[in-house]
Protein backbone atom coordinates (compact mmCIF):
# COMPACT_ATOMS: atom_id res chain seq x y z
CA UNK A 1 95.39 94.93 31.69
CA UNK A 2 97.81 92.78 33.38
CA UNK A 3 99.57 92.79 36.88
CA UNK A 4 102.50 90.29 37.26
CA UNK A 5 105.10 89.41 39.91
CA UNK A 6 107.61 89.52 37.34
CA UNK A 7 107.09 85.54 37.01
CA UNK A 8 104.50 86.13 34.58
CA UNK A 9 101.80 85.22 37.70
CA UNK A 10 99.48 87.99 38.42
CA UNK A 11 99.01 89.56 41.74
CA UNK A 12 96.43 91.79 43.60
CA UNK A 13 96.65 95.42 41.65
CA UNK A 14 94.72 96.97 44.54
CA UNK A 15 92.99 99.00 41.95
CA UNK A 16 95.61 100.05 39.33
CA UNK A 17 94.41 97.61 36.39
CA UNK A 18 90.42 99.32 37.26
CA UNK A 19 91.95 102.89 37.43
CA UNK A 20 94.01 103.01 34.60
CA UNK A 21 91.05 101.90 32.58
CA UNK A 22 88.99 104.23 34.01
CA UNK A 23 91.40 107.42 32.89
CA UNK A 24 92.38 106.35 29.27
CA UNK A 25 90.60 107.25 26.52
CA UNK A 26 87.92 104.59 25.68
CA UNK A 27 88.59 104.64 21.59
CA UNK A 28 92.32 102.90 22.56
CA UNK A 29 92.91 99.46 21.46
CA UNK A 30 95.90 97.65 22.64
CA UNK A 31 97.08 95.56 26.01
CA UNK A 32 99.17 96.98 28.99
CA UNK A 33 101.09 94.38 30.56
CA UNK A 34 102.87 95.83 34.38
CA UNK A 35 105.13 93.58 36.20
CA UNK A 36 105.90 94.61 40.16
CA UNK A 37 109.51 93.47 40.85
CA UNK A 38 112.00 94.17 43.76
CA UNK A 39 115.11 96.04 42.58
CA UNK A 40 117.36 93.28 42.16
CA UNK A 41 115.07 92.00 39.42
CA UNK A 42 114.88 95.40 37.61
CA UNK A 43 118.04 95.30 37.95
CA UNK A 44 118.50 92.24 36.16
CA UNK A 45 116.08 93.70 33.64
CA UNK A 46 118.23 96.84 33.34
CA UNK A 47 121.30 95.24 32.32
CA UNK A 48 119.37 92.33 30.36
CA UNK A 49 117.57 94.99 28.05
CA UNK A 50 119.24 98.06 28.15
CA UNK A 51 123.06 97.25 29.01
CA UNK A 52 122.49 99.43 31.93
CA UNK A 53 124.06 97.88 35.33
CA UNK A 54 121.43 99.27 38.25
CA UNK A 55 118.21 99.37 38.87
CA UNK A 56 115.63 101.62 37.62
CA UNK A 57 111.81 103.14 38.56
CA UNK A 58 110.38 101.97 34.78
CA UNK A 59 110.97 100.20 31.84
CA UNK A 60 108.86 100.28 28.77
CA UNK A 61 109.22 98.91 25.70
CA UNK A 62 107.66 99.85 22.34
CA UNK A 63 104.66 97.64 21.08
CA UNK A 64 104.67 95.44 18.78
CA UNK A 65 102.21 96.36 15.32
């Protein structure tokens, strides 16, 4: 589990990284990555990914197999 500024540089989670492993299921396999960005940066994100100009509470995007 990752926590990011956004820049890819990881920041104090204050727990969510050590909570979110506690609740899923211990058989899953796989990485979460979650950036925390102001809303001018999911903004950008927004209209980078999705085409969409505004911001937004989440994006997600599928993994890669």
């Amino acid at each position: 589990m990752t926590v990011t500024d956004g820049r890819g540089r990881r920041i104090a989670d204050g727990g969510l990284a050590r909570w979110l492993a506690a609740v899923l299921p211990a058989r899953l396999r796989g990485e979460v990555a979650i950036a925390l960005v102001t809303d001018p940066q999911i903004r950008k994100l927004n209209r980078q990914y999705r085409g969409k100009d505004y911001a937004t509470d989440v994006l997600s995007f599928p993994a890669l197999r």
